[in-house]
C-alpha atoms as a PDB file:
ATOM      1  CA  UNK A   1     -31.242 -33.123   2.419  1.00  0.00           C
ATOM      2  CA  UNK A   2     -34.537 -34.208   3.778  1.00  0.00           C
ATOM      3  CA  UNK A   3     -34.281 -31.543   6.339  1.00  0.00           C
ATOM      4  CA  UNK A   4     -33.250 -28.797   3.797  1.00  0.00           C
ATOM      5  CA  UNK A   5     -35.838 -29.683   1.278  1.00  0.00           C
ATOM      6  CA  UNK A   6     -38.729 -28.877   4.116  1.00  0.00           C
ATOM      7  CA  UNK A   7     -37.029 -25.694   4.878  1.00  0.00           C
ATOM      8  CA  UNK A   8     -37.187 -24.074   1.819  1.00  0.00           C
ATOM      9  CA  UNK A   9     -40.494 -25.444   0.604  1.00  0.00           C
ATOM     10  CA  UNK A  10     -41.459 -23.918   4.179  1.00  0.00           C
ATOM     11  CA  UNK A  11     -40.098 -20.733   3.130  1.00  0.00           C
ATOM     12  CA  UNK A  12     -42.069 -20.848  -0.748  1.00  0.00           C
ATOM     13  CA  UNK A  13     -45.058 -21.048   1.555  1.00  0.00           C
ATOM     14  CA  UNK A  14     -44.688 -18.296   3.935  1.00  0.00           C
ATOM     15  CA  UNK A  15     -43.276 -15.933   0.996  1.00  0.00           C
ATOM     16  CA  UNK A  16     -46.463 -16.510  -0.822  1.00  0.00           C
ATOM     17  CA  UNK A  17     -48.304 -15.938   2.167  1.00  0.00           C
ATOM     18  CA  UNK A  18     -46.784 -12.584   2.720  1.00  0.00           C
ATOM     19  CA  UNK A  19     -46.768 -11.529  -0.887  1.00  0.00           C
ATOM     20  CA  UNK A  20     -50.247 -12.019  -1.437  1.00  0.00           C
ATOM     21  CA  UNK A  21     -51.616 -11.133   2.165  1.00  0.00           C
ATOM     22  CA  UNK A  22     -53.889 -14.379   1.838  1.00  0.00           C
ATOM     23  CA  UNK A  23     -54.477 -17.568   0.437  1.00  0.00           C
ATOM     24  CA  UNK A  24     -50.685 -18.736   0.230  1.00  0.00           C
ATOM     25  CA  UNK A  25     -51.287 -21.533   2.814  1.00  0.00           C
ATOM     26  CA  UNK A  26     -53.067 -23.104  -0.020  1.00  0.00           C
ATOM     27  CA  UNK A  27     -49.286 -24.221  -1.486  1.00  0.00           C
ATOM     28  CA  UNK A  28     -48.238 -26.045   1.727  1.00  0.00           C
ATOM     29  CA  UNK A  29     -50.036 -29.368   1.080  1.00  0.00           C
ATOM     30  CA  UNK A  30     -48.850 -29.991  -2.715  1.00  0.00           C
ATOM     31  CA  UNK A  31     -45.542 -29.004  -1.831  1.00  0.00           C
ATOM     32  CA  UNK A  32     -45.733 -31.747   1.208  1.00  0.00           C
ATOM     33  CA  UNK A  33     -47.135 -34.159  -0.956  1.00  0.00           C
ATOM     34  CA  UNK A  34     -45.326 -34.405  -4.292  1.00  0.00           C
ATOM     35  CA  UNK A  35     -41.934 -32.263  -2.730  1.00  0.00           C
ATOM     36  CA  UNK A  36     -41.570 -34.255   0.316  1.00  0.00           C
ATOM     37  CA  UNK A  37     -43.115 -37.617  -0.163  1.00  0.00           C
ATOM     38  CA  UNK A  38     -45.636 -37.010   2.634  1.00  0.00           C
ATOM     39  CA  UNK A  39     -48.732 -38.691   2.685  1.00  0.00           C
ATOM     40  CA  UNK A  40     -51.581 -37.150   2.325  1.00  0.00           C
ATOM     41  CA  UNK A  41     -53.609 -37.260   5.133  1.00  0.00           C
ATOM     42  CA  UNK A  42     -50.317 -36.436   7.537  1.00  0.00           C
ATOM     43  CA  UNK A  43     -49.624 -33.730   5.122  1.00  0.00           C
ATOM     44  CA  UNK A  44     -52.957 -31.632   5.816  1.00  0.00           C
ATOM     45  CA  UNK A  45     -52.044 -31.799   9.819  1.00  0.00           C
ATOM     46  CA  UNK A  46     -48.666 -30.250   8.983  1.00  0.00           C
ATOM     47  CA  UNK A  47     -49.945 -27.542   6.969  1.00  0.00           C
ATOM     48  CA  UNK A  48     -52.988 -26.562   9.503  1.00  0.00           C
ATOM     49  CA  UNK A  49     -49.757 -26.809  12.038  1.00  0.00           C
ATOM     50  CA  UNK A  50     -47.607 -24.591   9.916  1.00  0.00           C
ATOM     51  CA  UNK A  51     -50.213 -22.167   8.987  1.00  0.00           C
ATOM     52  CA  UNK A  52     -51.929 -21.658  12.903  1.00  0.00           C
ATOM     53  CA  UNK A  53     -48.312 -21.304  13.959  1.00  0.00           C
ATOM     54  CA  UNK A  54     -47.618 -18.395  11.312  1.00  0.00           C
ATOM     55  CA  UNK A  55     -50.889 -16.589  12.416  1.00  0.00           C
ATOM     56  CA  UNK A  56     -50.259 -16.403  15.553  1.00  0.00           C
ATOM     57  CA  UNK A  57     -46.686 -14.820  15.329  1.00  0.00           C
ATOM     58  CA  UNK A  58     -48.672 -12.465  13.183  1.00  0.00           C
ATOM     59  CA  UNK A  59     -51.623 -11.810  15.278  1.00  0.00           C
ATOM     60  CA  UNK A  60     -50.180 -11.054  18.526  1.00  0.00           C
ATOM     61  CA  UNK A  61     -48.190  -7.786  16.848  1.00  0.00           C
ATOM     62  CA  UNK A  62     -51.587  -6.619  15.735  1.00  0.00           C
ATOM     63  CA  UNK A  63     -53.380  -7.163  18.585  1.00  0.00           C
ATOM     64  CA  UNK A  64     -50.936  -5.678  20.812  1.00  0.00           C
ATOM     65  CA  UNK A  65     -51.451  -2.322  18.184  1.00  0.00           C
ATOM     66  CA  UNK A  66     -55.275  -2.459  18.946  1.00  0.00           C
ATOM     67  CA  UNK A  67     -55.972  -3.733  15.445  1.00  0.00           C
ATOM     68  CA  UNK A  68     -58.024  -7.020  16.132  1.00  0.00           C
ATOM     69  CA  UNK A  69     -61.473  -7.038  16.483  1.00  0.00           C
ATOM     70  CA  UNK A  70     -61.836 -10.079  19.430  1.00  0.00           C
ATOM     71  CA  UNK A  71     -65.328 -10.309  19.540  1.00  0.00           C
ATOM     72  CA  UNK A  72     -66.106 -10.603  15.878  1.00  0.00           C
ATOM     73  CA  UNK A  73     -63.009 -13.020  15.724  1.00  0.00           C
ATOM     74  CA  UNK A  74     -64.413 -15.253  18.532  1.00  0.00           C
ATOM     75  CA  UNK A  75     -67.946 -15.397  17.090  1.00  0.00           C
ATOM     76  CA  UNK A  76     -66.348 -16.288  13.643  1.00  0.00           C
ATOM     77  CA  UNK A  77     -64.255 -18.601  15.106  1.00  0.00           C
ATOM     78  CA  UNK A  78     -66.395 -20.844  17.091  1.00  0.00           C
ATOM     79  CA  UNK A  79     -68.819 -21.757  14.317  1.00  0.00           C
ATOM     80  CA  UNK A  80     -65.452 -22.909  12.298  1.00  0.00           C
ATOM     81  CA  UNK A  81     -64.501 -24.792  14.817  1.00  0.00           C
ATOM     82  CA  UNK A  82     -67.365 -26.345  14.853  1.00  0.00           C
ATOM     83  CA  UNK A  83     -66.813 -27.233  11.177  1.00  0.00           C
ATOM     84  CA  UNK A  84     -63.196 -27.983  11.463  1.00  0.00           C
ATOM     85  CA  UNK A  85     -63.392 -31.649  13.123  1.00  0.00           C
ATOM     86  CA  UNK A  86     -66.056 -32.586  10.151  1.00  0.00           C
ATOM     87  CA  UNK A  87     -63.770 -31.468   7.490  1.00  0.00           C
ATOM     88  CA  UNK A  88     -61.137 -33.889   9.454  1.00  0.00           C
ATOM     89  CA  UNK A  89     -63.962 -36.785   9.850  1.00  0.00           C
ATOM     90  CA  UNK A  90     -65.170 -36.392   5.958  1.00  0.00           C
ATOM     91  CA  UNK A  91     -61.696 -36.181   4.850  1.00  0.00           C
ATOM     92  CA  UNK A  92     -60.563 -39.351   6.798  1.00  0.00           C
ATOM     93  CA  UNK A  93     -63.648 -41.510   4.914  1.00  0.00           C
ATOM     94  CA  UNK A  94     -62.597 -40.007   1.227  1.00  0.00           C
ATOM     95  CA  UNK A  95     -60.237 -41.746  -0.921  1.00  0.00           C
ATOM     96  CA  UNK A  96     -56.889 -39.921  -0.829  1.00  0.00           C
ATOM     97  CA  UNK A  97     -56.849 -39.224  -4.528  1.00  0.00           C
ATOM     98  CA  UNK A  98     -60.339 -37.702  -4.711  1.00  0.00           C
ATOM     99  CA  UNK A  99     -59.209 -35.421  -1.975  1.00  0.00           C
ATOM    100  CA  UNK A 100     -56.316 -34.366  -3.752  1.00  0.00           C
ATOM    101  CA  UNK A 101     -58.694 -33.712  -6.502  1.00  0.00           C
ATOM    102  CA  UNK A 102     -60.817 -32.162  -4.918  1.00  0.00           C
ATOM    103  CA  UNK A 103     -57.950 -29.819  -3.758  1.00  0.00           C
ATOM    104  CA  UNK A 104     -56.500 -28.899  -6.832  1.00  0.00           C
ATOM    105  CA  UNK A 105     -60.302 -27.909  -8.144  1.00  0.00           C
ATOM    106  CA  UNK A 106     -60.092 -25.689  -4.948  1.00  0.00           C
ATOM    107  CA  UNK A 107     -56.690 -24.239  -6.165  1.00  0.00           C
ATOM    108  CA  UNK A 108     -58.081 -23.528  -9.612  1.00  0.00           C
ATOM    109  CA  UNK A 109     -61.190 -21.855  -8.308  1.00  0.00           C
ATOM    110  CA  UNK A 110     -58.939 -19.833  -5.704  1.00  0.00           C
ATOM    111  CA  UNK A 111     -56.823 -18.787  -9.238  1.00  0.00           C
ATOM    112  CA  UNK A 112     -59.992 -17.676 -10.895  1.00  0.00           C
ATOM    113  CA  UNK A 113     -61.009 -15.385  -7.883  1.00  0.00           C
ATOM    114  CA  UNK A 114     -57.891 -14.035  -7.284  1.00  0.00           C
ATOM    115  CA  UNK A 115     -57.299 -13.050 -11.398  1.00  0.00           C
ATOM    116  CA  UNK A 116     -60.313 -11.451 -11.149  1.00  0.00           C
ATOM    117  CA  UNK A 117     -60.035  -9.551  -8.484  1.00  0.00           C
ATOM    118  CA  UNK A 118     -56.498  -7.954  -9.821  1.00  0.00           C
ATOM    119  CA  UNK A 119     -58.284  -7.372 -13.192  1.00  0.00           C
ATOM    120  CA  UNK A 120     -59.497  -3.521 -13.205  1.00  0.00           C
ATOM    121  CA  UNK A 121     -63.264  -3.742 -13.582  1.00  0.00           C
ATOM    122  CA  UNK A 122     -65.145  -0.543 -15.005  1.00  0.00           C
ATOM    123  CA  UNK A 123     -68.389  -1.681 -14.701  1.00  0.00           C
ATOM    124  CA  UNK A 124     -67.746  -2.271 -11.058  1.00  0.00           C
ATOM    125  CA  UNK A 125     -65.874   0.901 -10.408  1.00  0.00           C
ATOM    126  CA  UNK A 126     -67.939   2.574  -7.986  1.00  0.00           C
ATOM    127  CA  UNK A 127     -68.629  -0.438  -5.837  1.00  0.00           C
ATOM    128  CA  UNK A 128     -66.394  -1.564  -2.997  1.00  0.00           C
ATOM    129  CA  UNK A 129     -63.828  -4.394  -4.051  1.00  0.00           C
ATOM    130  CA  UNK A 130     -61.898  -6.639  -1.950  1.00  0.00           C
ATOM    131  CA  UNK A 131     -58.673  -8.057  -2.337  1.00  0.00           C
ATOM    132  CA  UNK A 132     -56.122  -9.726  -0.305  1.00  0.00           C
ATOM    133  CA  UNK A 133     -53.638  -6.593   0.994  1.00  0.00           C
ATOM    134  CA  UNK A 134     -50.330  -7.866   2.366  1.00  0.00           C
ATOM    135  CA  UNK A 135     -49.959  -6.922   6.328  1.00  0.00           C
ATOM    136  CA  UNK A 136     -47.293  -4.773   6.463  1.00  0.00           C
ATOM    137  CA  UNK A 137     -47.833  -3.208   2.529  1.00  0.00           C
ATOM    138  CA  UNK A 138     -47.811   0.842   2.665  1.00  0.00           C
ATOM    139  CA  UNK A 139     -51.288   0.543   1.524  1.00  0.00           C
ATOM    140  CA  UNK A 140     -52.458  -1.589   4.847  1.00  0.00           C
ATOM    141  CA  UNK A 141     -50.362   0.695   7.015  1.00  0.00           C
ATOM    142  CA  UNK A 142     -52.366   3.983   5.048  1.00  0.00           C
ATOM    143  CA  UNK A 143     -55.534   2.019   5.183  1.00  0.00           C
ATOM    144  CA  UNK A 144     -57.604   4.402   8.268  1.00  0.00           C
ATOM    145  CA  UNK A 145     -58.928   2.654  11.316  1.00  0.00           C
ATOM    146  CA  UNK A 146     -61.869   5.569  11.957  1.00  0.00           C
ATOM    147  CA  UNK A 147     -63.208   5.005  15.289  1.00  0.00           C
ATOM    148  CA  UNK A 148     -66.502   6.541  14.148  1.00  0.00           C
ATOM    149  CA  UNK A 149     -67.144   3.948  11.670  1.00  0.00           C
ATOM    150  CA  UNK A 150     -68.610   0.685  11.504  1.00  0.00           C
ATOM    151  CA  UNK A 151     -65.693  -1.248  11.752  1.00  0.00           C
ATOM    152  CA  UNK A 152     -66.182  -3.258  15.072  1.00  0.00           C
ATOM    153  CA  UNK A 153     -68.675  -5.856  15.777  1.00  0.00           C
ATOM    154  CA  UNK A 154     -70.624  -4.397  18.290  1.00  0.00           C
ATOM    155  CA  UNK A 155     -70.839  -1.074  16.009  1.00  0.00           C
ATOM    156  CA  UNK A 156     -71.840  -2.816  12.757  1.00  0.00           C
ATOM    157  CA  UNK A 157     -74.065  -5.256  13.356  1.00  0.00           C
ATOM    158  CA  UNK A 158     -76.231  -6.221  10.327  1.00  0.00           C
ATOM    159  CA  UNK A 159     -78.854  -4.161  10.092  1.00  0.00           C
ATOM    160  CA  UNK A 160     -81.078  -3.015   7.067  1.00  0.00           C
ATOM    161  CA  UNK A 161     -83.852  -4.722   5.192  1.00  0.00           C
ATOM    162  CA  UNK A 162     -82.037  -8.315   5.160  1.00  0.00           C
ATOM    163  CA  UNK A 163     -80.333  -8.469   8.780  1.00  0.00           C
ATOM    164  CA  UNK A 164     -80.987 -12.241   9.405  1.00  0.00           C
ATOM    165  CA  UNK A 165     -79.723 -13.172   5.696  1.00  0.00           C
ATOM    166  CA  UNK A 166     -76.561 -11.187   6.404  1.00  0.00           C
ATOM    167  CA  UNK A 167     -76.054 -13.383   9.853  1.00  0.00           C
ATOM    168  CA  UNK A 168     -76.201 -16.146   7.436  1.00  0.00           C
ATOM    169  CA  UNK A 169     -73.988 -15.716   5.013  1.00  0.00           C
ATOM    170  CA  UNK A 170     -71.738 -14.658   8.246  1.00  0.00           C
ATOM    171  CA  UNK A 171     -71.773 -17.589   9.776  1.00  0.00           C
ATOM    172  CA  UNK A 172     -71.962 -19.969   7.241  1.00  0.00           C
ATOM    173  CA  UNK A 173     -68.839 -18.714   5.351  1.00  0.00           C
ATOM    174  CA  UNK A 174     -67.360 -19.360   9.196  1.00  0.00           C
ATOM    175  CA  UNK A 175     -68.595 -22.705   9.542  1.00  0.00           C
ATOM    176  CA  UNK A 176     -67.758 -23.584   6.025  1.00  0.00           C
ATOM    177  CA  UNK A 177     -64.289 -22.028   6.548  1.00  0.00           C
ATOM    178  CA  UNK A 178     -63.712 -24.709   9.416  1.00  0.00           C
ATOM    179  CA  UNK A 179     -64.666 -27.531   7.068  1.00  0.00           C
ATOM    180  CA  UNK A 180     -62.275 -26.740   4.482  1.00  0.00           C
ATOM    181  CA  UNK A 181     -59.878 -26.259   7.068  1.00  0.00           C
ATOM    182  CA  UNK A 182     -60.233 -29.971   8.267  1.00  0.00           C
ATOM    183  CA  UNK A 183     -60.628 -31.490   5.334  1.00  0.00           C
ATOM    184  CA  UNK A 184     -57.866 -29.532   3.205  1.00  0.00           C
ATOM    185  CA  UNK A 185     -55.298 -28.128   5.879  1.00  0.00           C
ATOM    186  CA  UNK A 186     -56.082 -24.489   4.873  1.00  0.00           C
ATOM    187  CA  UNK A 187     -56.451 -21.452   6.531  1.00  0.00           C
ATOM    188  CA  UNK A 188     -59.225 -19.748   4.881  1.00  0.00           C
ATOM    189  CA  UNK A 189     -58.250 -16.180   4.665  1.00  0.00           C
ATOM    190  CA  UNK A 190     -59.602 -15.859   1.409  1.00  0.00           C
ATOM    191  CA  UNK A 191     -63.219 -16.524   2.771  1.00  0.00           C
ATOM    192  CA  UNK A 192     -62.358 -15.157   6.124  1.00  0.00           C
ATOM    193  CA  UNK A 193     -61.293 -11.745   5.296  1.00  0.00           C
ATOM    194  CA  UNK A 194     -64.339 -11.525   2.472  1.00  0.00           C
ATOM    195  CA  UNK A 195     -66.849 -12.139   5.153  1.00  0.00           C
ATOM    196  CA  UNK A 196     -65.509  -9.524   8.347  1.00  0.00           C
ATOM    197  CA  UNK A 197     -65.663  -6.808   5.115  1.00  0.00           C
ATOM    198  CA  UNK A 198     -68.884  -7.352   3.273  1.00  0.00           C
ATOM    199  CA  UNK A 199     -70.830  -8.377   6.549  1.00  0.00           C
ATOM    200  CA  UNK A 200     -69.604  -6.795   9.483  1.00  0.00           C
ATOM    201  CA  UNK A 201     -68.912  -3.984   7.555  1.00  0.00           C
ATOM    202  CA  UNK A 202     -65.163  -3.786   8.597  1.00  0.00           C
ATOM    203  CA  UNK A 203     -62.070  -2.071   6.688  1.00  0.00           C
ATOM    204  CA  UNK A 204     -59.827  -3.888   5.005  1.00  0.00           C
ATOM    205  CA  UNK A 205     -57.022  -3.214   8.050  1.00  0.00           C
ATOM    206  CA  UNK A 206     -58.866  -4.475  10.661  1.00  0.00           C
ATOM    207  CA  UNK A 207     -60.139  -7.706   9.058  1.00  0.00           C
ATOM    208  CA  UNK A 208     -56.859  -8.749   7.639  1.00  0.00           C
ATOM    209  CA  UNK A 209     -55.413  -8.216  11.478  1.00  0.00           C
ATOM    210  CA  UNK A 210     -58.718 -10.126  12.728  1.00  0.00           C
ATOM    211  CA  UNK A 211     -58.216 -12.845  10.416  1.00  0.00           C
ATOM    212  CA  UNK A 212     -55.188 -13.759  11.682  1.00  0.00           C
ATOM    213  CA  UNK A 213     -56.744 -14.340  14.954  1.00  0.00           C
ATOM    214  CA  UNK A 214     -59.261 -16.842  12.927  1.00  0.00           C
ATOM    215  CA  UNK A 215     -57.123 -18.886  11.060  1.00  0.00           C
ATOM    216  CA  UNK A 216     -54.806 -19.358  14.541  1.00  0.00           C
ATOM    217  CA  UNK A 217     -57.779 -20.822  16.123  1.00  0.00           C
ATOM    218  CA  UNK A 218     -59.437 -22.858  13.288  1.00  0.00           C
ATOM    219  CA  UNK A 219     -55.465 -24.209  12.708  1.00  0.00           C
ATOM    220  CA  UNK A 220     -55.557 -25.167  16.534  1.00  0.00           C
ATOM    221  CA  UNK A 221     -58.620 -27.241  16.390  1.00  0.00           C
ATOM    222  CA  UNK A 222     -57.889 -28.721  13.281  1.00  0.00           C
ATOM    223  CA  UNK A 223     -54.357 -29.569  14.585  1.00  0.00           C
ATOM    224  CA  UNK A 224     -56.073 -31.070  17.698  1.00  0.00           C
ATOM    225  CA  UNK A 225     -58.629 -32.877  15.418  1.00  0.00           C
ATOM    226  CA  UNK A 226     -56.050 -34.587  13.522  1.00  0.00           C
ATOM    227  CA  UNK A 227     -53.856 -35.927  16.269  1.00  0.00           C
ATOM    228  CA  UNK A 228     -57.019 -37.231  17.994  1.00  0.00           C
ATOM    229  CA  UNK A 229     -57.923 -39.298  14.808  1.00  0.00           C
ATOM    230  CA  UNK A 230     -53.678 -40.284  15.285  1.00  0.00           C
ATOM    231  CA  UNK A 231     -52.638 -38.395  12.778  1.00  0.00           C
ATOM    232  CA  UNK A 232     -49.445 -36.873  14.421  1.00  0.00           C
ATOM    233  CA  UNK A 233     -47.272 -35.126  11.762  1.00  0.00           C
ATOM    234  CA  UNK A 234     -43.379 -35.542  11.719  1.00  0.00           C
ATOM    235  CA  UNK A 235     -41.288 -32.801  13.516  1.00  0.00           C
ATOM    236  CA  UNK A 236     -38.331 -33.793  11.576  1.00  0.00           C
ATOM    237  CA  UNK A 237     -40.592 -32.586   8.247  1.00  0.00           C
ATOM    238  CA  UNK A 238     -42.871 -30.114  10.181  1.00  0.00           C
ATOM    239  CA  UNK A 239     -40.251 -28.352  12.516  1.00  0.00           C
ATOM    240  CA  UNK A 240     -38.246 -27.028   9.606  1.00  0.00           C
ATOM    241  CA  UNK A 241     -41.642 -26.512   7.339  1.00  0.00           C
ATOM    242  CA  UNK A 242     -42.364 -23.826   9.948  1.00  0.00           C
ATOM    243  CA  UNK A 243     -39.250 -22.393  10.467  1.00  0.00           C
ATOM    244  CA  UNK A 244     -39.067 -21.557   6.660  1.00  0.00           C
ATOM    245  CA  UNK A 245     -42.772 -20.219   6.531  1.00  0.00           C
ATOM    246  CA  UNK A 246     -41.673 -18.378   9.638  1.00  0.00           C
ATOM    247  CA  UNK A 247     -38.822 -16.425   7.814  1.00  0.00           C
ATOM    248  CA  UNK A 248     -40.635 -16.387   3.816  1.00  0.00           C
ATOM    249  CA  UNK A 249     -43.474 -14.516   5.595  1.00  0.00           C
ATOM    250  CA  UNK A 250     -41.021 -11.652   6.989  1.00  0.00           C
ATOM    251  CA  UNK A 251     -39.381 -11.927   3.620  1.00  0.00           C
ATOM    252  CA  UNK A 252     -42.530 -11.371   2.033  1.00  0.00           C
ATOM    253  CA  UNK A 253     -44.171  -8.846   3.698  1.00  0.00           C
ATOM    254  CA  UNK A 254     -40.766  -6.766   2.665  1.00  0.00           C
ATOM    255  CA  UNK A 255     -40.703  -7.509  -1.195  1.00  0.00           C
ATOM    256  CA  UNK A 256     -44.344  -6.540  -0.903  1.00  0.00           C
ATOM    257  CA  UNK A 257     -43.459  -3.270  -0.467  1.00  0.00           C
ATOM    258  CA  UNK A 258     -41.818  -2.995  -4.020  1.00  0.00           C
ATOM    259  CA  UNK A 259     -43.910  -4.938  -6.033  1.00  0.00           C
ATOM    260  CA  UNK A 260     -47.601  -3.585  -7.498  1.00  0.00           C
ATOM    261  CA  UNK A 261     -50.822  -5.421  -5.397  1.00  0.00           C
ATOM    262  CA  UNK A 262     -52.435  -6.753  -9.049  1.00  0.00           C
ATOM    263  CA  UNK A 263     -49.606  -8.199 -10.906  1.00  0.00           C
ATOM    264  CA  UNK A 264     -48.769 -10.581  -7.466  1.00  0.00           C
ATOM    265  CA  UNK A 265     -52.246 -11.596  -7.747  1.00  0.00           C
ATOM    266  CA  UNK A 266     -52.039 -12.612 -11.413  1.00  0.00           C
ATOM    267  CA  UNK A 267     -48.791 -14.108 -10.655  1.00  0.00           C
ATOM    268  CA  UNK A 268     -50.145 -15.956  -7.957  1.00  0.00           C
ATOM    269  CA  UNK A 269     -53.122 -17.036  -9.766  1.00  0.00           C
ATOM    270  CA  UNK A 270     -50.923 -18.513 -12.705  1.00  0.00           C
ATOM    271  CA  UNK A 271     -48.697 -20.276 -10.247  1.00  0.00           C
ATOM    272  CA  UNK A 272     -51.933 -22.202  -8.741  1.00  0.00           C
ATOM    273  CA  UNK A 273     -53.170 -23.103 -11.858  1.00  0.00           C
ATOM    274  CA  UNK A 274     -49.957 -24.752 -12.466  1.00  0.00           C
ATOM    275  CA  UNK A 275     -50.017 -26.649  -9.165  1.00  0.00           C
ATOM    276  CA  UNK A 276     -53.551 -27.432  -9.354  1.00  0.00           C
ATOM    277  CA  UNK A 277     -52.393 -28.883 -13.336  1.00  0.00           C
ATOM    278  CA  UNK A 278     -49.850 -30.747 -11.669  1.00  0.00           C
ATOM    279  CA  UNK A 279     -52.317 -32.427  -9.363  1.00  0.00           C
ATOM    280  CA  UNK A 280     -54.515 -33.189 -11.416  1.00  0.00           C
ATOM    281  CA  UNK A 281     -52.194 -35.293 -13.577  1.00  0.00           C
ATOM    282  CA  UNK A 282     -50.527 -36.568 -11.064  1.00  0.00           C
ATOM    283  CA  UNK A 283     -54.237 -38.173  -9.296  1.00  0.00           C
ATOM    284  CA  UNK A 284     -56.230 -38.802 -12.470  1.00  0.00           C
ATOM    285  CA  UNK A 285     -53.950 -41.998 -13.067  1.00  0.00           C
ATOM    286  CA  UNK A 286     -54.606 -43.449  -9.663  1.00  0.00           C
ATOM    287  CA  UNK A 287     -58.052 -43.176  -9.490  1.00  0.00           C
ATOM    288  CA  UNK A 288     -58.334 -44.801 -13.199  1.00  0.00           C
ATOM    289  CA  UNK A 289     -56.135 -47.929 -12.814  1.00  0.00           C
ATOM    290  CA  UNK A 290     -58.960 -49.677 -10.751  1.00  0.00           C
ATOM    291  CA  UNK A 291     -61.196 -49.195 -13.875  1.00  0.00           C
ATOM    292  CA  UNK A 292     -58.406 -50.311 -16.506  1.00  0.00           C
ATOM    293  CA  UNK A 293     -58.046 -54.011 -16.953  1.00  0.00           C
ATOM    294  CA  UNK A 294     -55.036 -55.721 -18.793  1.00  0.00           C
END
């Protein structure tokens, strides 16, 4: 039952994931938690272990088609990296409950962004949106990989008035990508993805595909973070936790095909406020009992 239970809350995670073309990795840790009984801490090495083992089934597809920007990947993922092994040690000196909290305020910001970004904006109509795209939508396969743009690394980088704040903002959503990776077991596409598009100037194809490569490596180090600090997750919980996200994501990326880009963002959205709800009720008691005398 055990066994079964991690399947299929495997398989929620990787249909979310390839539904909403990012940000369904965020799900993997509640589930773990209050589904499975899993502790917190171990919980957050399964996920990173779950979601770096679904990028990289994805990646290598994509990067086989010529799709994946390496060097911009690399550079991005090195300064996470970096960041990824913090996020473990700061994670590993906060009280379980406040990180839990702190997640869930993560999963209700994520909501926000994502409800907004589905949400038709006229006063914003002639400027250049993003929004998660699922991989294999019609929309990513139309989207145009123009060798005469600015799509690569070497080709676009920053320039203009403001080149050295652009760098910034470049690497510090990477290295701030690693540390929520460490500290929350997530894979970041919904910063990654923002930052190859608005920075580096890339289309929305070739980011999602480089993204992959990303969260594959920031999962690794954060996997190899956590079993250094002896936090070594349970394959009889995390082998069938992948398997599931494994076949949800194929299952995912084929409903996506039949079901409008803005109303599985709002859907999503509503189903992480719920979670994040959840979480919140579930913590709040536990951090107030020390306070509460009888």
């Amino acid at each position: 039952m055990y066994i079964a239970l991690s399947l299929i809350f495997g398989t929620l995670v990787g249909l979310a994931l390839g539904l909403t073309g990012g940000g369904g990795s965020i799900l993997a840790v509640p589930l773990l938690v209050y589904g499975l009984g899993v502790p917190p801490r171990e919980a957050i090495g399964a996920s990173l272990l779950t979601v770096g083992t679904i990028a990289l089934a994805g990646v290598v597809g994509r990067w086989l088609r010529g799709e994946v920007d390496l060097p911009a990947g690399f550079l991005f993922s090195g300064a996470a990296m970096l960041g990824t092994p913090i996020g473990v040690h700061i994670g590993r000196q906060v009280n379980e409950h406040l990180l839990l909290l702190g997640f869930a305020g993560l999963m209700g910001w994520l909501a926000v962004r994502m409800w907004k970004k589905a949400s038709p904006s006229p006063a914003g109509a002639g400027a250049p949106q993003w929004r998660p795209i699922p991989h294999s939508s019609p929309e990513y396969k139309a989207a145009p990989l123009d060798s005469s743009g600015p799509e690569t690394f070497h080709s676009s980088s920053p320039g203009g008035a403001a080149p050295r704040r652009r760098w910034l903002v470049f690497l510090g959503a990477s290295l701030l990508t690693g540390v929520l990776a460490g500290l929350f077991g997530i894979g970041g596409g919904f910063l990654i993805v923002p930052a190859l598009v608005l920075v580096v100037r890339m289309d929305m194809r070739r980011a999602a595909a480089t993204s992959l490569l990303v969260i594959f490596l920031i999962s690794l180090s954060g996997t190899i973070s956590h079993l250094l600090a002896g936090q070594t997750p349970s394959a009889r919980i995390t082998i069938p936790f992948i398997l599931g996200g494994l076949a949800g994501m194929a299952l995912g990326v084929t409903l996506s095909r039949h079901i409008s880009g803005p109303a599985l963002q709002r859907v999503f959205a509503v189903m992480l406020w719920v979670v994040a709800g959840v979480m919140v009720t579930q913590t709040v008691p536990h951090l107030w009992r020390p306070f509460v005398t009888y």
